[in-house]
Structure formats: structure tokens, C-alpha cells
Protein backbone atom coordinates (compact mmCIF):
# COMPACT_ATOMS: atom_id res chain seq x y z
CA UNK A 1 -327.69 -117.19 -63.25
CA UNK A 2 -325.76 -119.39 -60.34
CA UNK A 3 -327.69 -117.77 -57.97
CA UNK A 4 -331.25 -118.95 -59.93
CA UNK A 5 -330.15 -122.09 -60.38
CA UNK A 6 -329.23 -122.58 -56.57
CA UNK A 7 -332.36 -121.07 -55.15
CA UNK A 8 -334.59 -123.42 -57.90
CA UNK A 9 -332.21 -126.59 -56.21
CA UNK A 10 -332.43 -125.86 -52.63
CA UNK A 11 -336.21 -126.56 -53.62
CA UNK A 12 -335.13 -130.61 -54.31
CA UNK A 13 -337.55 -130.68 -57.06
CA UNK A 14 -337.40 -134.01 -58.90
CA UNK A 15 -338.74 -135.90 -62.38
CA UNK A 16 -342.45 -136.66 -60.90
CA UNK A 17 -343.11 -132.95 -59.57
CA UNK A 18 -344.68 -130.72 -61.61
CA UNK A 19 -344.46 -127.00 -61.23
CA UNK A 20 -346.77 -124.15 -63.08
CA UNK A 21 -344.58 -121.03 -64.48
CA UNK A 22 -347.16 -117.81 -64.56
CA UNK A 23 -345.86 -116.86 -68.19
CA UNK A 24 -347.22 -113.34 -70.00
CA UNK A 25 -344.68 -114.02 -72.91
CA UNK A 26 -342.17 -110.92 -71.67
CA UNK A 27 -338.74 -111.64 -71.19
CA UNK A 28 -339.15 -112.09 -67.65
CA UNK A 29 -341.45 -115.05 -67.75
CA UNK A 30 -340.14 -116.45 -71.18
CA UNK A 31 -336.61 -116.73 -69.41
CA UNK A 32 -338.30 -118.69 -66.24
CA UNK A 33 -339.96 -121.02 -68.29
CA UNK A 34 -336.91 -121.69 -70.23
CA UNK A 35 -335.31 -122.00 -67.36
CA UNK A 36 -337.89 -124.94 -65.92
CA UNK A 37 -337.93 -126.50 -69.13
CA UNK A 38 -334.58 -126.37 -70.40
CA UNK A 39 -332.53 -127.48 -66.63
CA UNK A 40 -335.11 -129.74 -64.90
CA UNK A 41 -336.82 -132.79 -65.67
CA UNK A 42 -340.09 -132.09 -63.84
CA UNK A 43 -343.47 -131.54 -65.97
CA UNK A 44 -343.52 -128.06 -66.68
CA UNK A 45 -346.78 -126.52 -67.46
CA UNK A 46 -347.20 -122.89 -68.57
CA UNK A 47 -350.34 -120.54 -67.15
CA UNK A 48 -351.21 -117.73 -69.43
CA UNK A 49 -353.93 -114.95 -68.89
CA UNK A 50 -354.70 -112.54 -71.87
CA UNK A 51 -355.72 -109.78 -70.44
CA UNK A 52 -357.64 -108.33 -73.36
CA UNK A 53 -356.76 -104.64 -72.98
CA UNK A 54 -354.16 -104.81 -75.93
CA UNK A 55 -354.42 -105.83 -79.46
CA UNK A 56 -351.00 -107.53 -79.65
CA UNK A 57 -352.18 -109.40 -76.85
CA UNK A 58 -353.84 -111.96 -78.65
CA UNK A 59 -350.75 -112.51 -80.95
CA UNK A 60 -348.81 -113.15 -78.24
CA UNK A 61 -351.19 -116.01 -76.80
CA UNK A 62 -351.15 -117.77 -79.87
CA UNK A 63 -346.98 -117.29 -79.80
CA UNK A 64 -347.04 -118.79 -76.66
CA UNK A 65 -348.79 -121.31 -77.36
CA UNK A 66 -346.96 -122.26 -80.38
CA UNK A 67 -343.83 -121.85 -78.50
CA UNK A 68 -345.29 -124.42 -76.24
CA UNK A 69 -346.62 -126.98 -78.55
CA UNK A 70 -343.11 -126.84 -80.44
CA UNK A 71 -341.22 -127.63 -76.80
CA UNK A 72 -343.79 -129.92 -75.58
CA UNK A 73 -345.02 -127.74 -72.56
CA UNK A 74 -348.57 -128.52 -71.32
CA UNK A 75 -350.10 -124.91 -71.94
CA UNK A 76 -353.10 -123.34 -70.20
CA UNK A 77 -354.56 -120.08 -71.13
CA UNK A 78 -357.70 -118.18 -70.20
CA UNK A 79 -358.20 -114.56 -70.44
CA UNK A 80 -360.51 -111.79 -68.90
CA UNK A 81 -363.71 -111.62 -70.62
CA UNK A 82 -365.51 -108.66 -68.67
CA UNK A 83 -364.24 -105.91 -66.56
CA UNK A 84 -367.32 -103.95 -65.89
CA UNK A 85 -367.53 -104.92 -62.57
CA UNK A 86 -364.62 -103.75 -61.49
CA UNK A 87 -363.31 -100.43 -60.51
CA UNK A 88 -359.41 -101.14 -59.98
CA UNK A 89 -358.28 -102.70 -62.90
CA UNK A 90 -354.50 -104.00 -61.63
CA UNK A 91 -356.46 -105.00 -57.88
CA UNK A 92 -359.04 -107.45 -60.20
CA UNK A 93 -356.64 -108.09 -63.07
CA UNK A 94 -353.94 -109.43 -60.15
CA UNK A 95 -356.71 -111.17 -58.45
CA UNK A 96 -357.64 -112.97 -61.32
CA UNK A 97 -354.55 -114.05 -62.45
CA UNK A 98 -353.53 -115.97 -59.23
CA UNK A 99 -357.06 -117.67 -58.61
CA UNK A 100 -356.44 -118.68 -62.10
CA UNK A 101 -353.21 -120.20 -61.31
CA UNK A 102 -353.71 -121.57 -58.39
CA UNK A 103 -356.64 -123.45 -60.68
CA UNK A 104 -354.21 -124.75 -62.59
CA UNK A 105 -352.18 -125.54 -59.65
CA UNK A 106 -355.11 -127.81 -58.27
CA UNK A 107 -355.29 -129.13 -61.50
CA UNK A 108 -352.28 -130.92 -62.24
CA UNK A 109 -351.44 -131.18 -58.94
CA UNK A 110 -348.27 -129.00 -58.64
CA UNK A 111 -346.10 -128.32 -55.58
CA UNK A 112 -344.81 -125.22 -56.97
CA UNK A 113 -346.15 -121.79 -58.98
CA UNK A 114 -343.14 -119.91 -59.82
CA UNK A 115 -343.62 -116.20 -61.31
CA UNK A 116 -340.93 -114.36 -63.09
CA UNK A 117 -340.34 -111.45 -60.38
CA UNK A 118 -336.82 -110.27 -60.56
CA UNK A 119 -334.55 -108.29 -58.74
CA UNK A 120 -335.96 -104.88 -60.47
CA UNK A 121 -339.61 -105.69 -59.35
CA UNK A 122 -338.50 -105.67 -56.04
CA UNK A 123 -336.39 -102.63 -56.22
CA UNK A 124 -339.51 -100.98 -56.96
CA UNK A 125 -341.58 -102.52 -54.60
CA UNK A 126 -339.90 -101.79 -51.49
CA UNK A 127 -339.42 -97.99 -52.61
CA UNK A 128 -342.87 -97.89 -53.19
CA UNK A 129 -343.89 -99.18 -50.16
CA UNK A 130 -341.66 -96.56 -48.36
CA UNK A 131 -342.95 -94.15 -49.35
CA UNK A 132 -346.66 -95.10 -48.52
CA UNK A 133 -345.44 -96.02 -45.05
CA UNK A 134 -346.27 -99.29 -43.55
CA UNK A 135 -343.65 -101.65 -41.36
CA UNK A 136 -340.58 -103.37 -41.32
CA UNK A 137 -342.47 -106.49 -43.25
CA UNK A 138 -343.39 -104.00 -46.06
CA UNK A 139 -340.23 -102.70 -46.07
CA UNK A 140 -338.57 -105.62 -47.48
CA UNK A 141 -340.58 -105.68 -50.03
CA UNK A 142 -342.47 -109.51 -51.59
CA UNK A 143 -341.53 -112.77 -50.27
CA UNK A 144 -339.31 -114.90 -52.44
CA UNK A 145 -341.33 -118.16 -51.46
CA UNK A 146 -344.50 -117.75 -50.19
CA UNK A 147 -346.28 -121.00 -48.46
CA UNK A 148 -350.20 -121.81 -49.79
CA UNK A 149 -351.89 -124.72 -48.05
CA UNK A 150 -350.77 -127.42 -50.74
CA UNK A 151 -348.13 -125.56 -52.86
CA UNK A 152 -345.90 -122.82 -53.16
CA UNK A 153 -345.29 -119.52 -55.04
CA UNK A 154 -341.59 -119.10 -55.58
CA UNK A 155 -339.79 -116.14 -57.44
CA UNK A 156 -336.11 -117.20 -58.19
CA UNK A 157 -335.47 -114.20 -60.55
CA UNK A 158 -334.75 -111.68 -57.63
CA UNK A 159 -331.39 -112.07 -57.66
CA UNK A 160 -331.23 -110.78 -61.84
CA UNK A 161 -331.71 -107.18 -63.39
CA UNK A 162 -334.16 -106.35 -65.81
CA UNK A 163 -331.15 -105.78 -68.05
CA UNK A 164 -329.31 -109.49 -67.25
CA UNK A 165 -332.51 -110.97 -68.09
CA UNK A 166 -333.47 -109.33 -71.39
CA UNK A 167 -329.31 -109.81 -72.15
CA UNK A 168 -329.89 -113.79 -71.46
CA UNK A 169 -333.00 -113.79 -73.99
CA UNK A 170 -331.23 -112.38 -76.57
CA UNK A 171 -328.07 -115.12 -75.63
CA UNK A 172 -330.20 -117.97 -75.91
CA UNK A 173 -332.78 -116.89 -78.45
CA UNK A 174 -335.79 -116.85 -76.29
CA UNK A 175 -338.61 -114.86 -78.35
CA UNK A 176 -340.72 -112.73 -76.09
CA UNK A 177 -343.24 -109.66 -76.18
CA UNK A 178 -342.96 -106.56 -75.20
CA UNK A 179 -346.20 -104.81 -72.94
CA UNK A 180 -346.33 -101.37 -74.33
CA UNK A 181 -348.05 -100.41 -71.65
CA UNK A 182 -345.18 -100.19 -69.38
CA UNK A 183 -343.47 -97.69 -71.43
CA UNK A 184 -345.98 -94.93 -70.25
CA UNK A 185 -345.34 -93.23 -66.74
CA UNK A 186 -349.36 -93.15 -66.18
CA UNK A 187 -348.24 -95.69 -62.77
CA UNK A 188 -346.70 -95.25 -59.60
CA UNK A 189 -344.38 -98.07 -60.32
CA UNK A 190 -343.30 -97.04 -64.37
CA UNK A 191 -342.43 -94.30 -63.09
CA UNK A 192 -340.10 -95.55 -60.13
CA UNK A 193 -338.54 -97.81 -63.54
CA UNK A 194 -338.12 -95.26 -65.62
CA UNK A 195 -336.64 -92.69 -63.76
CA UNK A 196 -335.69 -93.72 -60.06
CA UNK A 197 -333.92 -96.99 -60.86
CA UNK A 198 -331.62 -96.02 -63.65
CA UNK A 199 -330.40 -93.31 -61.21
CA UNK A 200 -329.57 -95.85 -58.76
CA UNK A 201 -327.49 -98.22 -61.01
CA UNK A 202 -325.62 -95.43 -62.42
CA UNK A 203 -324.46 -95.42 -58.44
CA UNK A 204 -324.00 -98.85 -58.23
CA UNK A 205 -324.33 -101.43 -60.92
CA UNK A 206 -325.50 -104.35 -58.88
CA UNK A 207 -328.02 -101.63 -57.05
CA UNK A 208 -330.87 -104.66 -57.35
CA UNK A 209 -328.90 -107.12 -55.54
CA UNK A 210 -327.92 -104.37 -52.46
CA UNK A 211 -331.24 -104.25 -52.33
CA UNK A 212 -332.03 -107.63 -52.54
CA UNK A 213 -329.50 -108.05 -49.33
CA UNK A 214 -331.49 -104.90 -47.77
CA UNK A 215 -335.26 -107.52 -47.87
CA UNK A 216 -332.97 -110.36 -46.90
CA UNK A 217 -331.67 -109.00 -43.80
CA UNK A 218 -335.42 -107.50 -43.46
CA UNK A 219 -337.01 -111.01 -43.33
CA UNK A 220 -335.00 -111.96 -40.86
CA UNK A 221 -335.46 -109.17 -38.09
CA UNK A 222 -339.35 -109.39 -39.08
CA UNK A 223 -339.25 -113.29 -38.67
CA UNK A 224 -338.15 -112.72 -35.09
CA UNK A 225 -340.03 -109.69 -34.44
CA UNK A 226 -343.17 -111.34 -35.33
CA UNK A 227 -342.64 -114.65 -32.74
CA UNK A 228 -342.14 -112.18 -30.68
CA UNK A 229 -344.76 -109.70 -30.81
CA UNK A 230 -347.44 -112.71 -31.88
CA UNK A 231 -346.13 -114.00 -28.54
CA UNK A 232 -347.45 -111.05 -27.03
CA UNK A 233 -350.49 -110.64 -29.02
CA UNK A 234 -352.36 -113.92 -27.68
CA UNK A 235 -351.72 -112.36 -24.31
CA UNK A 236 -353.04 -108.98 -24.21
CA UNK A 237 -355.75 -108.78 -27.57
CA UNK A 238 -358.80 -111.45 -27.10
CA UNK A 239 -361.88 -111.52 -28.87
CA UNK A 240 -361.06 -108.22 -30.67
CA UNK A 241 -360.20 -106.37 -27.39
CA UNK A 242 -356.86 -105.29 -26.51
CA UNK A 243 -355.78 -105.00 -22.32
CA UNK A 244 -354.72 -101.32 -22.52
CA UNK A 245 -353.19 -101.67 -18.93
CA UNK A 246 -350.70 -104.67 -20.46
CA UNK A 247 -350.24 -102.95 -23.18
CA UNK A 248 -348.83 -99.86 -21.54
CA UNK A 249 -345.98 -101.83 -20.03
CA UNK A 250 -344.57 -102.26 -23.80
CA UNK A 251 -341.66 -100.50 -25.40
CA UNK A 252 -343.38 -97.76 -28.10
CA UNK A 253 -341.53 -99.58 -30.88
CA UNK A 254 -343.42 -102.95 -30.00
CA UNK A 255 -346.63 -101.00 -29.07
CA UNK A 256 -346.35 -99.93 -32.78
CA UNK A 257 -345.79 -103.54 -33.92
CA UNK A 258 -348.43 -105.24 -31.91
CA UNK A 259 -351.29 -102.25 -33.30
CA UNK A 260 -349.53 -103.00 -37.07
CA UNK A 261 -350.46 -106.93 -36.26
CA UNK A 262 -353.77 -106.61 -34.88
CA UNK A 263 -354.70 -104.30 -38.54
CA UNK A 264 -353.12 -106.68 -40.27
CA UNK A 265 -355.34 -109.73 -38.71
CA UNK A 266 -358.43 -107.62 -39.32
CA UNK A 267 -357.56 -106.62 -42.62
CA UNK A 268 -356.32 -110.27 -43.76
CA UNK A 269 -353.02 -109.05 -44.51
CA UNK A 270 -354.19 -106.34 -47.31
CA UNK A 271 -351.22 -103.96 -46.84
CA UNK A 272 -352.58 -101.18 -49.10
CA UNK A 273 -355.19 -100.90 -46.50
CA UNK A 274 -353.14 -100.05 -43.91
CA UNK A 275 -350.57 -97.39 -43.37
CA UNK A 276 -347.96 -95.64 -40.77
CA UNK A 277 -350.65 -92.85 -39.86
CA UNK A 278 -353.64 -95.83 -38.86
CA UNK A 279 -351.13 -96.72 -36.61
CA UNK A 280 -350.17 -93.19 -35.23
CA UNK A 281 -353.75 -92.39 -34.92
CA UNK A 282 -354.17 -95.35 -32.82
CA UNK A 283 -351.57 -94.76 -30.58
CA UNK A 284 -352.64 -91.02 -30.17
CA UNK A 285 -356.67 -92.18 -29.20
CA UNK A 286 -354.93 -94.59 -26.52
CA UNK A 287 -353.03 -91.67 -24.92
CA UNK A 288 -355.90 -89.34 -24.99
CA UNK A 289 -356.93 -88.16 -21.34
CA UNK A 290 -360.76 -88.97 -22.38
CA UNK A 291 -361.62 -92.42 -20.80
CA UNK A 292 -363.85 -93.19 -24.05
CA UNK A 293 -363.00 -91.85 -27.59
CA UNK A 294 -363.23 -93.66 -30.97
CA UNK A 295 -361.82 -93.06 -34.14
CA UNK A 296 -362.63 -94.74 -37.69
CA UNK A 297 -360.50 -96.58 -39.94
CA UNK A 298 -361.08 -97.60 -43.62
CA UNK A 299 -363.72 -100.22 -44.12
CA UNK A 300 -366.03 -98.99 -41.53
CA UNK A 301 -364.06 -99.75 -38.28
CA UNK A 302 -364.34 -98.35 -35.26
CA UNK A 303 -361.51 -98.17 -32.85
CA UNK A 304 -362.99 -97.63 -29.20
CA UNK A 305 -360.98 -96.52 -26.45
CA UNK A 306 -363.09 -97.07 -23.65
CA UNK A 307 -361.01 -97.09 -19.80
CA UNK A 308 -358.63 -99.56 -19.90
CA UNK A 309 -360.28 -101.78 -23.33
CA UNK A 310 -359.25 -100.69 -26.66
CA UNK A 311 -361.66 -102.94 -28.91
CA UNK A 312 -361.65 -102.96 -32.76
CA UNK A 313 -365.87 -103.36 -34.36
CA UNK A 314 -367.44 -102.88 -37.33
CA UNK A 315 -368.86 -99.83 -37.33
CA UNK A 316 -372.59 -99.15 -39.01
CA UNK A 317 -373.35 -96.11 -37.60
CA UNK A 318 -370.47 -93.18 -38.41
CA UNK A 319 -370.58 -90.10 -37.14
CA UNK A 320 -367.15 -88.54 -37.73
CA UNK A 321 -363.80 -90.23 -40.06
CA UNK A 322 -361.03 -89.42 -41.57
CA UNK A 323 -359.37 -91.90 -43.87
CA UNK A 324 -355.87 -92.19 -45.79
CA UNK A 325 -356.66 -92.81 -49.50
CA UNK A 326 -354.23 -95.72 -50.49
CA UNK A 327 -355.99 -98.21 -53.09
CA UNK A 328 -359.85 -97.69 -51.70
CA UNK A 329 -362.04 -96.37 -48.61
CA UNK A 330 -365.69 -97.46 -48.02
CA UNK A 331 -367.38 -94.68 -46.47
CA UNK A 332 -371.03 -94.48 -44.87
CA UNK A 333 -372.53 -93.52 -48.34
CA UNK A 334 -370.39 -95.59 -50.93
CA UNK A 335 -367.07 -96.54 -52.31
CA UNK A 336 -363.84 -94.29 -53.44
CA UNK A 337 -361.61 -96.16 -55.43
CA UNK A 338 -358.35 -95.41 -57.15
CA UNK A 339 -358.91 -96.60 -61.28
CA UNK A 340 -356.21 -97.34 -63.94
CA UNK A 341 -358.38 -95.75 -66.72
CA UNK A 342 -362.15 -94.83 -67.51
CA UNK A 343 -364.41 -92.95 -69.78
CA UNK A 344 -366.69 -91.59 -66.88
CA UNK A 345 -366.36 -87.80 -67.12
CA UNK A 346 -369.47 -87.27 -64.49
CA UNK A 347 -369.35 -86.11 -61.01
CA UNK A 348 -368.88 -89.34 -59.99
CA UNK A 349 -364.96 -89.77 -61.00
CA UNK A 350 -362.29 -87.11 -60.68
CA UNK A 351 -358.72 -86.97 -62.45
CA UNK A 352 -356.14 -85.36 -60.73
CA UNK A 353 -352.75 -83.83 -61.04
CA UNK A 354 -350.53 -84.86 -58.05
CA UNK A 355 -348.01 -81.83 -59.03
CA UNK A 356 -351.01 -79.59 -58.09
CA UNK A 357 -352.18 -81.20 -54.56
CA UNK A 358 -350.44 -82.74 -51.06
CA UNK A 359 -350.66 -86.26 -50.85
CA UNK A 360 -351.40 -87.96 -49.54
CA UNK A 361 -355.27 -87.63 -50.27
CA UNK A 362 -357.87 -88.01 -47.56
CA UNK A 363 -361.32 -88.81 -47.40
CA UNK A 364 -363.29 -87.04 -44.45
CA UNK A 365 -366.49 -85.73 -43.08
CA UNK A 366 -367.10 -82.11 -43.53
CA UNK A 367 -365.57 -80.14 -41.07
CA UNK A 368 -367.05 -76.63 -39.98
CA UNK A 369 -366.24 -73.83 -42.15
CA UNK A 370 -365.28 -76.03 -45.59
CA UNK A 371 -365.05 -74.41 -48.56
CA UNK A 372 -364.11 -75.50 -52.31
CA UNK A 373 -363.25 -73.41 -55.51
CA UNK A 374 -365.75 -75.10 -57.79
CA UNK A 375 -365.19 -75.84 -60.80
CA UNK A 376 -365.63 -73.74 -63.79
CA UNK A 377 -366.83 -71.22 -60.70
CA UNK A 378 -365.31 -67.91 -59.90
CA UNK A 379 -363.99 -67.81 -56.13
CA UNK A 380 -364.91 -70.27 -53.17
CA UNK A 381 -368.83 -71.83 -52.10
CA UNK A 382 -369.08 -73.40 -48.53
CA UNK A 383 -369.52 -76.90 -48.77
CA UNK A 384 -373.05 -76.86 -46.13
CA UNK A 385 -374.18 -74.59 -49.37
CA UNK A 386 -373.24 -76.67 -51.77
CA UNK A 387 -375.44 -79.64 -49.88
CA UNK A 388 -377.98 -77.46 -49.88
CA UNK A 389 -378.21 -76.60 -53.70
CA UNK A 390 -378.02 -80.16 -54.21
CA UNK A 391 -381.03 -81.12 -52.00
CA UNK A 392 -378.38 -83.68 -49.59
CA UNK A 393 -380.70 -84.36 -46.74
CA UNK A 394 -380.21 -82.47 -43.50
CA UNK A 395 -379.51 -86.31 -41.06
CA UNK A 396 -376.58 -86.66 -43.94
CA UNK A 397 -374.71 -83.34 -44.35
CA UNK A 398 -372.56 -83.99 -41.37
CA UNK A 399 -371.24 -87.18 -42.15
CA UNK A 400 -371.37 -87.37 -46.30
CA UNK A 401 -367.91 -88.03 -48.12
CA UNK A 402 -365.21 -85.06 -48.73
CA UNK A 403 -362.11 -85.47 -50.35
CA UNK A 404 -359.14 -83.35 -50.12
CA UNK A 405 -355.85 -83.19 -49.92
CA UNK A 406 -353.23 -83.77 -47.24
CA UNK A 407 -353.39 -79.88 -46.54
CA UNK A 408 -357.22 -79.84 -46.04
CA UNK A 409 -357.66 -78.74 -49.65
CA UNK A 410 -361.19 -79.73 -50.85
CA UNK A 411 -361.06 -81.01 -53.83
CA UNK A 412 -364.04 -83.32 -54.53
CA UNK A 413 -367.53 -84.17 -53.17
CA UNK A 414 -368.14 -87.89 -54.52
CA UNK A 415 -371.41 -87.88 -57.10
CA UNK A 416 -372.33 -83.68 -56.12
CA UNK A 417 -369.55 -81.28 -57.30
CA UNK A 418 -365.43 -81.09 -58.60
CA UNK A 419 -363.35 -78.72 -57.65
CA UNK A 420 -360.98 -76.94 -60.09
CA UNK A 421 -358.12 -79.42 -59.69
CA UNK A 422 -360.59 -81.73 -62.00
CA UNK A 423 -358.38 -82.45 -64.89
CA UNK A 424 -360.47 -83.01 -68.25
CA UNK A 425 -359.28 -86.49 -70.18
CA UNK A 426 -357.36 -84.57 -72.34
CA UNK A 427 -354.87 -82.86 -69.31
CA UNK A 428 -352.46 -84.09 -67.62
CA UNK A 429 -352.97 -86.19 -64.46
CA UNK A 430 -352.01 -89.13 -63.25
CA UNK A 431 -354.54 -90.25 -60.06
CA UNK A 432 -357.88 -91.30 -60.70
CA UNK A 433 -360.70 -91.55 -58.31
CA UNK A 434 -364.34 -93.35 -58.92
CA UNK A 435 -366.89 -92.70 -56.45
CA UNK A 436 -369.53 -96.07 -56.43
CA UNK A 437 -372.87 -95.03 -54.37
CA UNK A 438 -374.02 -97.73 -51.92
CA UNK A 439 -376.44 -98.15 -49.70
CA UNK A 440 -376.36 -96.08 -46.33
């Protein structure tokens, strides 16, 4: 609690600054807003967004509300009318929230938007984020204040537990919800909370705030390593080329840096975009002995190595990829997107098992000799047969959508035909993939 209280003060906020606490009415949130309303004398308003996926969630808007009106908080709600345009529910849900707040932000004016992440969250973050691979800046997980043009998002809960949190709620009589929802291990993350984390604090009790040292001493090397390598950047990468003779010169480890930058730039700082292998792949088309060779990255980029110019386009015309699955890939032909949930049972979504597969999964052109165990088939079909039966136009065979797994296991071909490892709703799985058709 000291340590809360110390990071909120090193912020100097005083009576006539008002500050926005992103509240869902769990514990977390409830004990930062009791927090801003109970210590400080600023104007506190709350920001709630019903999300609308939950029947108790409309109970707890109106007990937040209440809970305001009977402290005097200035309360702001809104919640999400229409999802149908979306096909990654925590991407849009996330998205929304924080336009949303920073709307209310704008609003009253507020210097601060503080959110209720605590040292658990981040715990959970940075092992998630190892294991996708990224950098050092992923590494340490979320910043603990992060600058906007005319306010800031600060999390002062990092240095609590789940646990200390929910124990101070029940201290101080702080009513709160509880999101079913996270009880289920259908997520990536729930599944790092319910069975990952509790191993580590049976090690060590205070595991969230070793950890919380670990991003600390993170941010630091990265603050450095990015003057630095930024430094370098302006020098050797202009208008989207990079000086492949000045950039030979480097040390590997900055080479790797300066590559993780320039994705970073081009993908505005979307990390579940970009991974360890873009990077590798990178590095592997500048050493090739070919004095032009390209590669493709999600999105439709095209990485050119041509002589001594490695320059980064937009790429309309694909003949050959080969892209790591993280959150979403656009291909030539359409979109493949990881979903939280849907009803679509067509050949257009696939549920998978990730006991069954090698991750991580990849989305590629068909490669010579592909086959696929179809499902509800007996044995294997060639994929070129496959196109075939389903009429796919000759100019399109060689550079239509495959999905398979980290082994070169086909297991899907987006809108034609699943492969065995299809799970039906009813099975166990725990990835989701939905295929949206575009325009080629």
C-alpha cells in the first residue's frame, strides 16, 4: 500500500486536477478508485464500459453507479452496443474501452487515466510475451506510466498481488463484482493465472514484485538501448530504405534491435504483429548470397533485398509468404483472425486443439507436394486436388491461403476445406481461427 501511495505522489497531483479511474467494478478497479477518492482531494471521475456479453453485467453498472452517486463521484458509463463487425472480440473490446476513456479524458479535462493493473497482470504479461518472442521492450512487460499528447495513463497497482488487493477490499468494505468469465481457462492469459502463477508464489511469496524488479531493470536497459539504436536508425534507414553496407558494420545484437525498430515504426508499435522469427527471417534474406531476394511479412509487406538496399513496401502483388499467426495475418485473398468465441461452424472458421498441433501456427502459400487428411475423409488428398474440386482458379492456386502448423501440418484451407484437427463446438479446443474473404 506504501508503495501505491508513493508512486500516486511522485505524480504531485493537487485539489484542481482531475484524474479518470477506468473502473469495471472488480476488486482491482474498486480498490483504485477508493484509493483516488478516499486519499486525494482532486475530482475523481469514474469511466465504466458494460461490455454486454454477461447478464450480471448490467447489475453491476447500476452498482457502480449507485456506489458513485452515494460518494459523490462524477460517473460515466457507456457500453458496447454491436459487435458484429468485429472478429477479435478482446482486440475491439480493448480498443473501445480506451477511445472511450480517453473521451472522457478530453472531456473533463484530466491530466491523468489511471487503470487498476496490478502486479499479477504483469506477471502474466511478460510470461506471455516470452513465450511469443519479441524484444527486450516486450520483455518487461506494460509501462507503468505511459505519456498521451495531453494526459497520462498510469497503473500504480503493480506493486500489489491479486491476493493483497482482494484482502484490502474485504478490510475496508469495498463491494465489487466478480467477471465469471475469468474463471474459465478458454485464454492464454487465465490460464497463465490459474495455473502458472500460483506455482510461482508457492516459490516465492512476493513472486509479483521480483518480477516487478525484473520490468524495472528492463525499462532501463531498453531506455538506453533505444537512444542508442534510434541514434543509429536516422543514420542508416531513410525513406523506408535501410544502407545494408552501414548496417553490416553493427554488432548482431544491435542489427537485431535496429530490424525490431524499423517493424515496430511500420507497424505503429502493434507488438502482436511482430515476433522473434520476422526478425530472424530478416536477418537471414540480408545474408543470402542472391543480390535481390524478398520475403513477405504480415500485412502485405515486402522486404526487398536488392545489392546493398534493404527497403520495406507494401506489397500488392504476392507471389510467395509465409506468416507467423499471432493475433491476425492479411493475406492476398482475405483476413485470418484469432476469435474469442463464435457460432460459425462453416468452412470459413476452424477450432483447434493446441495439445494436438505445433505452434506456433503459420499461414503460407501452398508448397509443392501438400497434402491434408480431410475431414470426415479416410487418408490424405493433395491440396492442387483439392483446388481443383473446388473450381479455385488456375492464376490463384499458387498463392491462395494454407494454414498449418509449425511442423508443416496442413490443417486448414480458409473458406474451401478442414482438416481433421477441426474440433466441433462441443470438443475441446482452445484456438479459434475466422477466415474474412476480401478482395484480391
Amino acid at each position: 500500500m506504501d508503495n501505491v501511495l508513493k508512486f500516486i505522489n511522485n505524480l504531485n497531483i493537487n485539489e484542481n486536477d482531475t484524474v479518470v479511474v477506468s473502473c469495471s467494478y472488480g476488486p482491482d478497479s474498486m480498490y483504485m478508485l477508493y484509493i483516488m477518492h478516499t486519499y486525494y482531494k482532486c475530482k475523481v471521475v469514474c469511466a465504466h464500459v458494460n461490455h454486454k456479453m454477461r447478464q450480471a453485467s448490467e447489475q453491476e453498472y447500476i452498482d457502480l453507479k449507485s456506489y458513485c452517486d452515494k460518494n459523490n463521484i462524477i460517473f460515466e458509463g457507456t457500453e458496447i452496443l454491436n459487435y458484429d463487425t468485429c472478429d477479435n472480440f478482446h482486440e475491439y473490446a480493448r480498443n473501445f474501452r480506451y477511445e472511450y476513456f480517453e473521451s472522457v479524458v478530453k472531456k473533463y479535462h484530466a491530466k491523468y487515466l489511471f487503470t487498476a493493473h496490478h502486479g499479477d497482470d504483469l506477471m502474466e504479461t511478460i510470461l506471455m510475451h516470452i513465450l511469443r518472442g519479441g524484444s527486450i521492450y516486450g520483455y518487461s512487460g506494460f509501462d507503468f506510466i505511459v505519456d498521451k499528447v495531453d494526459y497520462k495513463i498510469v497503473r500504480p497497482l503493480v506493486y500489489l498481488s491479486k491476493d493483497e488487493i482482494e484482502k484490502y477490499d474485504e478490510e475496508l468494505n469495498i463491494p465489487y463484482a466478480i467477471d465469471e468469465s475469468n474463471l474459465e481457462d478458454h485464454y492464454t492469459r487465465n490460464r497463465f493465472r490459474h495455473h502458472v502463477l500460483p506455482f510461482l508464489k508457492s516459490e516465492e511469496k512476493d513472486a509479483h514484485l521480483k518480477f516487478l524488479n525484473f520490468a524495472s531493470n528492463l525499462k532501463e536497459c531498453t531506455k538506453f538501448l533505444d537512444n542508442y539504436v534510434y541514434s543509429i536508425i536516422d543514420k542508416i534507414y531513410v525513406d523506408k530504405v535501410l544502407d545494408l553496407n552501414k548496417f553490416e558494420n553493427l554488432d548482431i545484437y544491435i542489427k537485431k534491435e535496429v530490424i525490431y525498430k524499423i517493424l515496430m515504426r511500420i507497424y505503429n508499435n502493434n507488438l502482436s504483429l511482430i515476433n522473434s522469427n520476422h526478425v530472424k527471417n530478416i536477418l537471414t534474406l540480408i545474408e543470402s548470397d542472391k543480390p535481390s531476394v524478398s520475403i513477405n511479412i504480415p500485412n502485405n509487406i515486402c522486404v526487398l533485398k536488392e545489392y546493398d538496399k534493404l527497403i520495406f513496401n507494401y506489397n500488392n502483388n504476392i507471389s510467395t509468404y509465409d506468416y507467423v499467426l499471432t493475433n491476425e495475418v492479411i493475406t492476398p485473398y482475405g483476413k485470418i483472425t484469432k476469435v474469442s468465441a463464435t457460432d460459425d461452424t462453416s468452412n470459413n472458421t476452424i477450432r483447434l486443439n493446441s495439445l494436438d498441433i505445433v505452434l506456433p501456427i503459420h499461414v503460407r502459400c501452398k508448397c509443392d507436394g501438400d497434402k491434408m487428411q480431410v475431414k470426415n475423409m479416410t487418408g490424405s488428398k493433395k491440396i492442387s486436388d483439392i483446388f481443383i474440386d473446388s473450381k479455385i482458379p488456375k492464376q490463384e492456386r499458387n498463392t491462395y491461403p494454407i494454414v498449418t502448423d509449425h511442423k508443416g501440418k496442413v490443417l486448414w484451407i480458409p473458406g474451401i476445406k478442414k482438416s481433421k484437427f477441426d474440433m466441433a463446438k462441443d470438443k475441446v479446443y482452445d484456438i479459434i481461427l475466422k477466415y474474412e474473404k476480401g478482395e484480391k
